[in-house]
C-alpha atoms as a PDB file:
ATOM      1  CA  UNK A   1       4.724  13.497  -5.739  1.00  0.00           C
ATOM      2  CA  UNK A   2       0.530  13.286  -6.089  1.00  0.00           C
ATOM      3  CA  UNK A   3      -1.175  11.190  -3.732  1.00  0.00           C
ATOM      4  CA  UNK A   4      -2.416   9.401  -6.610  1.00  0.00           C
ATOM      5  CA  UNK A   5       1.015   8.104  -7.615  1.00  0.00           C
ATOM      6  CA  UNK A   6       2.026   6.744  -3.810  1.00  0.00           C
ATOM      7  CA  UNK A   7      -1.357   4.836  -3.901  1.00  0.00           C
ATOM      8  CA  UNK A   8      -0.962   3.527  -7.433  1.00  0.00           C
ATOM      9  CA  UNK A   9       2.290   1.887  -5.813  1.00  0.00           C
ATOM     10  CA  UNK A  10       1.497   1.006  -2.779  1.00  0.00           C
ATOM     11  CA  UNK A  11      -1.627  -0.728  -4.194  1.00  0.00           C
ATOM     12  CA  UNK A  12       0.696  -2.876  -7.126  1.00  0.00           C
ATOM     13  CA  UNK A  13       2.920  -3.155  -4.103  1.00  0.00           C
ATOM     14  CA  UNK A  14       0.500  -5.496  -1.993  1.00  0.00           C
ATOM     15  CA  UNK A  15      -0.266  -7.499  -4.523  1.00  0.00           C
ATOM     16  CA  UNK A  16       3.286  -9.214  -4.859  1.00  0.00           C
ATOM     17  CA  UNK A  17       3.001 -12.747  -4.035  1.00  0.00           C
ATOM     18  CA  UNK A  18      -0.677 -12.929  -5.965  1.00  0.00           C
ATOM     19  CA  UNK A  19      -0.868 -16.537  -8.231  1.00  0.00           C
ATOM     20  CA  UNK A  20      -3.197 -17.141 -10.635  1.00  0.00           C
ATOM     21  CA  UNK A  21      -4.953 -20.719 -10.698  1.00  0.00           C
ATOM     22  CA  UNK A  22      -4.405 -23.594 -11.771  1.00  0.00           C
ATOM     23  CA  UNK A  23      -5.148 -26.497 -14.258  1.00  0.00           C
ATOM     24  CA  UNK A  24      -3.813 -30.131 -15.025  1.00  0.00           C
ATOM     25  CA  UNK A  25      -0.755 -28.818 -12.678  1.00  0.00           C
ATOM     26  CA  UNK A  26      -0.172 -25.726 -15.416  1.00  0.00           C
ATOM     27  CA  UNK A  27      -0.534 -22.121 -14.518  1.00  0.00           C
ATOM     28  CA  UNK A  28      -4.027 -21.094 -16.404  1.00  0.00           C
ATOM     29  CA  UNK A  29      -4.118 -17.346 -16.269  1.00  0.00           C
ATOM     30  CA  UNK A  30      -7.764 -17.554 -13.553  1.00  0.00           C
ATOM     31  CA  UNK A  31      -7.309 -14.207 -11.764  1.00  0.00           C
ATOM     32  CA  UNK A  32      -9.278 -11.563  -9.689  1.00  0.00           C
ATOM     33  CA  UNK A  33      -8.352  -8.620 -11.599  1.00  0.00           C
ATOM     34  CA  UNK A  34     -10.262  -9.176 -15.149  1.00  0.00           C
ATOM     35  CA  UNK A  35     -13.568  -9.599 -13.372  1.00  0.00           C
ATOM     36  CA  UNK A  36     -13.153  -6.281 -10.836  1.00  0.00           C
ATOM     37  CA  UNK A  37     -12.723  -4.209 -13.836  1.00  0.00           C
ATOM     38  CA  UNK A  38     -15.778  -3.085 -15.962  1.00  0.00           C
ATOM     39  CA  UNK A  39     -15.465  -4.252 -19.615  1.00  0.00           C
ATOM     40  CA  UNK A  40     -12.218  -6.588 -18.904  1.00  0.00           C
ATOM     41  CA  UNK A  41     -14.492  -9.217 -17.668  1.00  0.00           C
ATOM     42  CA  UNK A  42     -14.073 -11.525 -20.923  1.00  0.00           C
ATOM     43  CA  UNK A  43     -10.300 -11.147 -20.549  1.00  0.00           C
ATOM     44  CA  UNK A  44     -10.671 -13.941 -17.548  1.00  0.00           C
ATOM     45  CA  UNK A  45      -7.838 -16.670 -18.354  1.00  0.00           C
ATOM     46  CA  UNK A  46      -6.538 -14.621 -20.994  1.00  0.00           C
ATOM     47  CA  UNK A  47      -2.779 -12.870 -20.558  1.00  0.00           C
ATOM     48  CA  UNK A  48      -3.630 -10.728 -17.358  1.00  0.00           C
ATOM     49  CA  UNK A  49      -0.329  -7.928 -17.660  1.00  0.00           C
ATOM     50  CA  UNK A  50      -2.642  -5.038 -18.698  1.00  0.00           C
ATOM     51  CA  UNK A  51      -5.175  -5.881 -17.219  1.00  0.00           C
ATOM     52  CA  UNK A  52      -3.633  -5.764 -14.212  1.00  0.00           C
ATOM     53  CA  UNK A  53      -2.771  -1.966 -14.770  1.00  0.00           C
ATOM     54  CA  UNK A  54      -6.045  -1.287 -15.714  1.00  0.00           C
ATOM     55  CA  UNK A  55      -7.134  -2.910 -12.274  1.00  0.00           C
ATOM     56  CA  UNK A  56      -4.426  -1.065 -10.039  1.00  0.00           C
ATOM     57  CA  UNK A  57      -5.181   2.205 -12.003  1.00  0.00           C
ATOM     58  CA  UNK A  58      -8.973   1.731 -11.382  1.00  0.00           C
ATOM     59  CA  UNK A  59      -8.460   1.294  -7.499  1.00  0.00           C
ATOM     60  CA  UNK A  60      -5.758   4.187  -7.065  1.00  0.00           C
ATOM     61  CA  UNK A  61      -8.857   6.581  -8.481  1.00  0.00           C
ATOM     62  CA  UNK A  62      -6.241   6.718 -12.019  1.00  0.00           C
ATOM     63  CA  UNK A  63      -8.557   4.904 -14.109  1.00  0.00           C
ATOM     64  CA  UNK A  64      -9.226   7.729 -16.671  1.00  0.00           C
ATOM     65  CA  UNK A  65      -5.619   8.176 -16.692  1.00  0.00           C
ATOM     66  CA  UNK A  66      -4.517   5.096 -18.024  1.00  0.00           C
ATOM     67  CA  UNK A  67      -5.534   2.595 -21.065  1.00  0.00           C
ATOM     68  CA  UNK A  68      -8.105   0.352 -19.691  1.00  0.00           C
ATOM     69  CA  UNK A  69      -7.286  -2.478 -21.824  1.00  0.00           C
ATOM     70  CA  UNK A  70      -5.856  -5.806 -21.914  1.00  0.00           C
ATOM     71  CA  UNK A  71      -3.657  -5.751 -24.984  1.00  0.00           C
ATOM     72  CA  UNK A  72      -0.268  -4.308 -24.500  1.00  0.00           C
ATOM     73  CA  UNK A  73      -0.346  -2.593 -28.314  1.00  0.00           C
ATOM     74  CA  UNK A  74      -3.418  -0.615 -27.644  1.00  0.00           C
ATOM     75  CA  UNK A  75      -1.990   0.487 -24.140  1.00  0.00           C
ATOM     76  CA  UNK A  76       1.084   1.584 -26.401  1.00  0.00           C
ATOM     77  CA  UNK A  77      -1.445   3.211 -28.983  1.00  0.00           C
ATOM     78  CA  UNK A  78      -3.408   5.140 -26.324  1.00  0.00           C
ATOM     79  CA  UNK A  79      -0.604   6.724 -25.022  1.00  0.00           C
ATOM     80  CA  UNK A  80       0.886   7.784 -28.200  1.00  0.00           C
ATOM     81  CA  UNK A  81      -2.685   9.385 -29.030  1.00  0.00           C
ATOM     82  CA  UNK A  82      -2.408  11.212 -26.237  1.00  0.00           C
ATOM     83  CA  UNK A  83       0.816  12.514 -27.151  1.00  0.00           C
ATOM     84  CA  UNK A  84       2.032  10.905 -23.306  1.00  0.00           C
ATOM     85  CA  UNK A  85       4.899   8.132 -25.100  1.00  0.00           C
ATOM     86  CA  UNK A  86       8.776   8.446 -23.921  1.00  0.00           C
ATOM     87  CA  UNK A  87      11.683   6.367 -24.522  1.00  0.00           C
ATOM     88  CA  UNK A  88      12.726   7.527 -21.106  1.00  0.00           C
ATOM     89  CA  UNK A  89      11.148   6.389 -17.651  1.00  0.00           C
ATOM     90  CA  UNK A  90       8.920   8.334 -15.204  1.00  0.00           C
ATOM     91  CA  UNK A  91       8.006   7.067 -11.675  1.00  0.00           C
ATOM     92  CA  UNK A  92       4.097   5.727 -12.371  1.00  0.00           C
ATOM     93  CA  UNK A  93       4.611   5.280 -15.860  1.00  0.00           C
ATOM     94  CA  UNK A  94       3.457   2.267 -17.859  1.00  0.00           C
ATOM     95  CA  UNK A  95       5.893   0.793 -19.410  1.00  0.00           C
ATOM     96  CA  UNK A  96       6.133  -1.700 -22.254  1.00  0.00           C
ATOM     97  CA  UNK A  97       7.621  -4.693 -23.432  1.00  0.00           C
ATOM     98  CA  UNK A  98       8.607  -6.296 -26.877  1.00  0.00           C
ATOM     99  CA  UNK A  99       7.927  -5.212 -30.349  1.00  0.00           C
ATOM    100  CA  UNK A 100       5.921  -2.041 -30.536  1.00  0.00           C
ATOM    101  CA  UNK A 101       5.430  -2.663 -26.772  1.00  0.00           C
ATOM    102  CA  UNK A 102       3.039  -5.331 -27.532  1.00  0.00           C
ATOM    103  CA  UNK A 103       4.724  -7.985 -25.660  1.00  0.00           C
ATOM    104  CA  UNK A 104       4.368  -7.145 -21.895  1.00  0.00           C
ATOM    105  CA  UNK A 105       3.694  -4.452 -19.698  1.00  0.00           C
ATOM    106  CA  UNK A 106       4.096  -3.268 -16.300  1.00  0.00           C
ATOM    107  CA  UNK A 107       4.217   0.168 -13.676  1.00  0.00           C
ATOM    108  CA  UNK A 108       7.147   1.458 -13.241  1.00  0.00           C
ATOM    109  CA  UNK A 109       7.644   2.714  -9.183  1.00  0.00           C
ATOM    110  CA  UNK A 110      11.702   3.156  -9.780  1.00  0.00           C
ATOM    111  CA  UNK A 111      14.697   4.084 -11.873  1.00  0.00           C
ATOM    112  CA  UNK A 112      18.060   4.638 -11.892  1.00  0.00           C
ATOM    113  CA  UNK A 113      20.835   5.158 -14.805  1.00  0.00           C
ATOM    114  CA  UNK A 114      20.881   1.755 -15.944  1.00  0.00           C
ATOM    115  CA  UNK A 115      17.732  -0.064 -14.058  1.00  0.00           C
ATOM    116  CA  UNK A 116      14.003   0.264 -14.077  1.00  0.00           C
ATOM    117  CA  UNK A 117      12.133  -1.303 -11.324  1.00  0.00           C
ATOM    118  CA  UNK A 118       8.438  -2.747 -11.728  1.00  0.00           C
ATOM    119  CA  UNK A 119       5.078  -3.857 -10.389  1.00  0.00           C
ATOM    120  CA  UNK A 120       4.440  -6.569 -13.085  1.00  0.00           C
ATOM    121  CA  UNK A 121       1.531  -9.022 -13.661  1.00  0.00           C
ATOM    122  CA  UNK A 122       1.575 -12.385 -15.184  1.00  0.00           C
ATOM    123  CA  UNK A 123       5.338 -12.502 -14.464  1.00  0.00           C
ATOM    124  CA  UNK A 124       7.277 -15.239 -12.768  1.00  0.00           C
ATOM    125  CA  UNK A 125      10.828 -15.166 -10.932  1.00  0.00           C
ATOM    126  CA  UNK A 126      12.590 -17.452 -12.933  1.00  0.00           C
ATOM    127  CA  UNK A 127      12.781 -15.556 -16.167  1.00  0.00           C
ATOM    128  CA  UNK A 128      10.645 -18.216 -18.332  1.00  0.00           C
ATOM    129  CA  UNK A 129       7.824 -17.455 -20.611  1.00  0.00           C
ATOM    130  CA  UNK A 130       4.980 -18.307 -18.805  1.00  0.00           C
ATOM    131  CA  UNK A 131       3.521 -15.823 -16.053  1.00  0.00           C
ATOM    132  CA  UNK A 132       2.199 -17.150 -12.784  1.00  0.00           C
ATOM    133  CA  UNK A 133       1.791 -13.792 -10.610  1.00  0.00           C
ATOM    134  CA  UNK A 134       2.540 -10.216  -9.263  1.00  0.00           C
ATOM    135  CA  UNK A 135       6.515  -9.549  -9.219  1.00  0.00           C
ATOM    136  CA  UNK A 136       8.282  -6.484  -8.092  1.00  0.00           C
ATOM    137  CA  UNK A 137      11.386  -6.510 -11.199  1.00  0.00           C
ATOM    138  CA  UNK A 138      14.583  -4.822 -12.008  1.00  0.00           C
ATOM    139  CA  UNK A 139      14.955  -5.045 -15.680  1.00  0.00           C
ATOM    140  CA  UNK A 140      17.223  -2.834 -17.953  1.00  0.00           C
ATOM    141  CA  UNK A 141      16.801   0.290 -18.870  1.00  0.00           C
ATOM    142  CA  UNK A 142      18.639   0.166 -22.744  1.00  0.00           C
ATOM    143  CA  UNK A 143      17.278  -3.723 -23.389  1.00  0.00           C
ATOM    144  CA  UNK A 144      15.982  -4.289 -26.628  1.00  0.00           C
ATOM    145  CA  UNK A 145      13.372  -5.739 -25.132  1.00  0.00           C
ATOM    146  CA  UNK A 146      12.387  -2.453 -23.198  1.00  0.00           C
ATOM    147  CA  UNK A 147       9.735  -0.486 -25.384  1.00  0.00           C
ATOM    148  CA  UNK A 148       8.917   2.746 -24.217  1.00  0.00           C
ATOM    149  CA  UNK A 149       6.922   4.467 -21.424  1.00  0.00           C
ATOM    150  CA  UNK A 150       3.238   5.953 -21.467  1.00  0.00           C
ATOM    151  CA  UNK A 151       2.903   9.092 -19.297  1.00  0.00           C
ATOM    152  CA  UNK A 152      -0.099   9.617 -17.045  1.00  0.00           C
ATOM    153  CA  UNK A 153      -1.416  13.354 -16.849  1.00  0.00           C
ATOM    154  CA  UNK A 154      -0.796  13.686 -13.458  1.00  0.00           C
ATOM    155  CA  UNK A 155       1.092  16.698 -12.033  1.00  0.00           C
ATOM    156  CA  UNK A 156       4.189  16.150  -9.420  1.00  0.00           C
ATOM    157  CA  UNK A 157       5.377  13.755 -12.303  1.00  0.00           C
ATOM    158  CA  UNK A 158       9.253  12.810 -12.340  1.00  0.00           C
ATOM    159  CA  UNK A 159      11.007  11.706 -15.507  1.00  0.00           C
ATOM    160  CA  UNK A 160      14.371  10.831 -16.923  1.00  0.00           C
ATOM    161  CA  UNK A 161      13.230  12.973 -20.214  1.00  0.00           C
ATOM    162  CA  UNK A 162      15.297  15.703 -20.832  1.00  0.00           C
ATOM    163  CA  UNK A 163      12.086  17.204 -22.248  1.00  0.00           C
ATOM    164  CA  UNK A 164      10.007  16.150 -19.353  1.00  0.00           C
ATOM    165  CA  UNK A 165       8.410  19.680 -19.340  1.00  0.00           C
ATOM    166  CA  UNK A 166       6.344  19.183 -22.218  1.00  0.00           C
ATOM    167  CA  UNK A 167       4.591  16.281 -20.512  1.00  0.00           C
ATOM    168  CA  UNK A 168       3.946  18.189 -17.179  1.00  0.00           C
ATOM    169  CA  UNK A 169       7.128  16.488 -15.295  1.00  0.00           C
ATOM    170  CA  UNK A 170      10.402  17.454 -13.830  1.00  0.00           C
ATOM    171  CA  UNK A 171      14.000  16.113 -14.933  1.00  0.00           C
ATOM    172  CA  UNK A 172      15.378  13.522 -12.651  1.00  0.00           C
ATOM    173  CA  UNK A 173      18.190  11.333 -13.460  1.00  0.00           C
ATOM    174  CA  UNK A 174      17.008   9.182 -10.551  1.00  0.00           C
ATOM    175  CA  UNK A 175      13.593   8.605  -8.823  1.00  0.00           C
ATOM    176  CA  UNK A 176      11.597   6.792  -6.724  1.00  0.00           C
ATOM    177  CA  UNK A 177       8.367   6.548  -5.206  1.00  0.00           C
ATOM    178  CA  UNK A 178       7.978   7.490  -1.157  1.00  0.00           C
ATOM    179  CA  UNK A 179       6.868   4.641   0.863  1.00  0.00           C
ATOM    180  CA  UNK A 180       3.230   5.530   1.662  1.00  0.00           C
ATOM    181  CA  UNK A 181       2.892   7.226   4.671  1.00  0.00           C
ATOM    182  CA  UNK A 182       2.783   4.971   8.411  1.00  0.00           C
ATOM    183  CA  UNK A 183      -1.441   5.249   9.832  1.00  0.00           C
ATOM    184  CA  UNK A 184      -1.287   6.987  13.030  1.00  0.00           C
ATOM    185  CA  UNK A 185      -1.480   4.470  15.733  1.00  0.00           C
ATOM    186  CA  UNK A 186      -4.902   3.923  16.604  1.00  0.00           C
ATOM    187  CA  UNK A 187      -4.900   3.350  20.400  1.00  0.00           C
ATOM    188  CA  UNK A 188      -2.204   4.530  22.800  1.00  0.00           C
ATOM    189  CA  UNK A 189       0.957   2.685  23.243  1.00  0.00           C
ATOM    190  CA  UNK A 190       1.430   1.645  26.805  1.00  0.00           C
ATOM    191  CA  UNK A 191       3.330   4.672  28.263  1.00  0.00           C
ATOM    192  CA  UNK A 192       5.065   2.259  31.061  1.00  0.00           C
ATOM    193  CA  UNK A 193       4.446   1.134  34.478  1.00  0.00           C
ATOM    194  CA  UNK A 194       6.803   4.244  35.842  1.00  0.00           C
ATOM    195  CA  UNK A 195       4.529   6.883  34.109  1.00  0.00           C
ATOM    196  CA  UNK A 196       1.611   6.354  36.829  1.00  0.00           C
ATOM    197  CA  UNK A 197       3.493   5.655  39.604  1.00  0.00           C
ATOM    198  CA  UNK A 198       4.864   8.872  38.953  1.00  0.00           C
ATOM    199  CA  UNK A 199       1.226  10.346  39.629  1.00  0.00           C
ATOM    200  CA  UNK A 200       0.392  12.211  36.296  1.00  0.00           C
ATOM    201  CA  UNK A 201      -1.967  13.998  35.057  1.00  0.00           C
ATOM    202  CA  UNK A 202      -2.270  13.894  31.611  1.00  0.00           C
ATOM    203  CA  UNK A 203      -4.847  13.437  28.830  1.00  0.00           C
ATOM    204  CA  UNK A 204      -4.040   9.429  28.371  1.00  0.00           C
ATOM    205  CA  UNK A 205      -5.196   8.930  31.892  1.00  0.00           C
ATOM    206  CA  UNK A 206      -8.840  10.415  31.408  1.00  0.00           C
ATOM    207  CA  UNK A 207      -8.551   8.348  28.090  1.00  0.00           C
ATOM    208  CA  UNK A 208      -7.662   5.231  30.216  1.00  0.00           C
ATOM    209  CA  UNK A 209     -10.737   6.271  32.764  1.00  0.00           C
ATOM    210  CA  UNK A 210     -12.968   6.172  29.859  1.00  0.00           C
ATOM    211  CA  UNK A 211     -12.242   2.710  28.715  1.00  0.00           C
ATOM    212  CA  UNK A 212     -12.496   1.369  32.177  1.00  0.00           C
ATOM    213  CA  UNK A 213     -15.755   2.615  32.701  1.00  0.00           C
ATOM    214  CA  UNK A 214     -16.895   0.886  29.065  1.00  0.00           C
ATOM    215  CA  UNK A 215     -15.648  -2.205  29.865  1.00  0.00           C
ATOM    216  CA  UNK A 216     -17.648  -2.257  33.421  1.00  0.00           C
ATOM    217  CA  UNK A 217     -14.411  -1.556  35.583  1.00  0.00           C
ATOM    218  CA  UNK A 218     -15.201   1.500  37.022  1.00  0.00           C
ATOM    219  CA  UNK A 219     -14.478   2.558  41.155  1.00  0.00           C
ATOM    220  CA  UNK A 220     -15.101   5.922  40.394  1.00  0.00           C
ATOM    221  CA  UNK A 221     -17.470   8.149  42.420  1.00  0.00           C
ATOM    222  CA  UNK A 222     -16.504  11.074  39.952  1.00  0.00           C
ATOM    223  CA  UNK A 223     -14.526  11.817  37.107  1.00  0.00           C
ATOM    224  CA  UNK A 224     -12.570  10.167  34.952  1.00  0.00           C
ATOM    225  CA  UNK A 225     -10.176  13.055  34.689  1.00  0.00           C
ATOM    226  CA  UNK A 226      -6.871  13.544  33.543  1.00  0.00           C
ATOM    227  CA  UNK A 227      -4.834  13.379  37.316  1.00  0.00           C
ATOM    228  CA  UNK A 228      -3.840   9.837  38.222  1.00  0.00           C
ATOM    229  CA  UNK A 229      -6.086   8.788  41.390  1.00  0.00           C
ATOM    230  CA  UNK A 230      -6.634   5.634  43.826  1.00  0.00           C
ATOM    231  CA  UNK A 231      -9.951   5.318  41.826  1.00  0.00           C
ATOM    232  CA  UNK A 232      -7.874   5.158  39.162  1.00  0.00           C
ATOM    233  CA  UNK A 233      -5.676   2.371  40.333  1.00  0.00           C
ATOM    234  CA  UNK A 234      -8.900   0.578  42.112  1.00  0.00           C
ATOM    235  CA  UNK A 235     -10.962   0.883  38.787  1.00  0.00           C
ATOM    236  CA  UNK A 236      -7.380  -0.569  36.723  1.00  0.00           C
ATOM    237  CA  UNK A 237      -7.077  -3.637  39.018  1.00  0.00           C
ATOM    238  CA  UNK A 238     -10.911  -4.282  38.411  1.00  0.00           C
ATOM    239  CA  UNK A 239      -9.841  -4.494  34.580  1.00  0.00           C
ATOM    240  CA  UNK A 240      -6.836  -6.752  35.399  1.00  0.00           C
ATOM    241  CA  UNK A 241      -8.725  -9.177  37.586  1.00  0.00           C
ATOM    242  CA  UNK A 242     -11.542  -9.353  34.453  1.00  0.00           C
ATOM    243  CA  UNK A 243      -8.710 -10.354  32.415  1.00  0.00           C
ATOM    244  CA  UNK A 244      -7.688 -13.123  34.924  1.00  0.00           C
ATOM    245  CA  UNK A 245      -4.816 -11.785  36.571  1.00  0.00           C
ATOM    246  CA  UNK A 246      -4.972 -12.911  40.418  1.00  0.00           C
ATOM    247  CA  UNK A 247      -2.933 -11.559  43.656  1.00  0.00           C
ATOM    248  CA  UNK A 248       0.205  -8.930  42.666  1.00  0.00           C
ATOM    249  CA  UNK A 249      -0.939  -9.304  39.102  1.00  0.00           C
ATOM    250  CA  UNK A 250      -3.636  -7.394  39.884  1.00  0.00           C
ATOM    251  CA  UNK A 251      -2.428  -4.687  42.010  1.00  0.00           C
ATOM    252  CA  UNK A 252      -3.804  -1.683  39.987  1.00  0.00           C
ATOM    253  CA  UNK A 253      -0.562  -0.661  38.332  1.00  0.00           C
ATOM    254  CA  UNK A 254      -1.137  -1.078  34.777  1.00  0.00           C
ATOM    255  CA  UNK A 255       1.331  -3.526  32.861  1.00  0.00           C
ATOM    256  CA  UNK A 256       1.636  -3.868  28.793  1.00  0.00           C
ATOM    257  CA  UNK A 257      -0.007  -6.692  28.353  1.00  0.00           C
ATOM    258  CA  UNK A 258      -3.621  -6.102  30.000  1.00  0.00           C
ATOM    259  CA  UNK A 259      -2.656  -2.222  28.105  1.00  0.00           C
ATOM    260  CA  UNK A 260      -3.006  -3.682  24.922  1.00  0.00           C
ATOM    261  CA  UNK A 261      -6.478  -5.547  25.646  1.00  0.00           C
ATOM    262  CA  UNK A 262      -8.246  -2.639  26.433  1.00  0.00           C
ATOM    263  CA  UNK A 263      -7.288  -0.443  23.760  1.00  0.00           C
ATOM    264  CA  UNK A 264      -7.064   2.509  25.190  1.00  0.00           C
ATOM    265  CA  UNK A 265      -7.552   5.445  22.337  1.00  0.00           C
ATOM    266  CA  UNK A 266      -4.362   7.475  20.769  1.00  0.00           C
ATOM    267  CA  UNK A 267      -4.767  10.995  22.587  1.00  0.00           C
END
């Protein structure tokens, strides 16, 4: 699946948990997401469910490639102009809710036979009319209340449509979006106690040399380099005594926890 598709659900993703404000003790429909997206602005305090598509579309870099609107009927209308409308859902697809799909509306990051599952705005958890926040759902696939789906041109699409060709997409009876990728680690985990004592030479200790001389611990009359040396160990215990460790604490051999505070890079 397109890059574009993993970041429009991871973004929905970490909004879960989002609330809108507040007033006289009743939800009010404030939110961040009218005023981030150009020409939704006005729609501040007004029902927020397209709107927040719009928003997570604008932020994945999808923005031309879904309505930018906050009215569920001209999402539904857009789509269907573009000849992009399916009774049947696709991971990233918008779907709609109610008559004509004017009701509600939400991105769709999962499906199964019977189940869709969404990234919802101005939705609660207790099934009641009134939206409060960001939900991840599982609603039925054949409810009345499920509309239809509105496509976005991306390639690497995946749909339950048997005619899922026409609209750039493979057939899948089932789908669901990867988890985004894990960042690389940006510093090196500590590689243990054992690993130096063991005398090595290896690219993490000429990393480790480095960040001892840029933190002001350095006993080194040359180098760092990559074989484990008594300037090494000398320079290491200057690091552990800066971080307050007295005594055997600070007897060169490096430990996790002064590892960690000097952030030694990932090699």
């Amino acid at each position: 699946m397109t890059k574009i598709l993993t970041a429009l659900g991871a973004i929905a993703k970490a909004e879960i948990g989002y609330r809108e404000g507040k007033s006289n003790g009743r939800w009010n429909n404030a939110q961040k997401f009218s005023k981030e997206v150009p020409g939704l602005e006005w729609s501040d305090y007004q029902a927020w469910c397209a709107t927040f598509v719009s928003w997570v579309a604008l932020k994945a870099g999808a923005a031309d490639l879904f309505p930018r609107t906050a009215s569920c009927w001209a999402g539904v209308q857009w789509f269907k102009r573009a000849g992009r409308f399916s009774e049947y859902p696709a991971i990233g697809a918008q779907v709609f809710f109610g008559s004509g799909g004017g009701s509600h509306t939400g991105l769709v990051y999962a499906y199964d036979a019977d189940y869709i599952y969404t990234y919802e705005g101005n939705t609660n958890g207790n099934g009641s009319a009134e939206g409060d926040g960001v939900y991840a759902k599982k609603r039925a696939r054949r409810d009345a209340y499920t509309y239809g789906y509105g496509y976005p041109d991306l390639p690497g699409g995946v749909s339950a449509d048997p005619k899922a060709a026409k609209f750039g997409y493979k057939v899948a009876a089932t789908a669901k979006l990867p988890a985004p990728a894990k960042p690389k680690p940006k510093y090196e985990p500590f590689p243990g106690s054992a690993f130096f004592k063991g005398k090595p030479k290896s690219s993490i200790v000429t990393a480790l040399g480095k960040r001892l001389v840029a933190v002001g611990c350095s006993a080194y009359k040359s180098g760092p380099g990559p074989q484990w040396s008594d300037a090494d160990k000398a320079s290491y215990a200057k690091w552990q005594r800066k971080c307050g460790y007295t005594g055997a604490d600070a007897d060169g051999w490096p430990g996790k926890s002064s590892w960690d505070k000097l952030k030694v890079p990932k090699v």
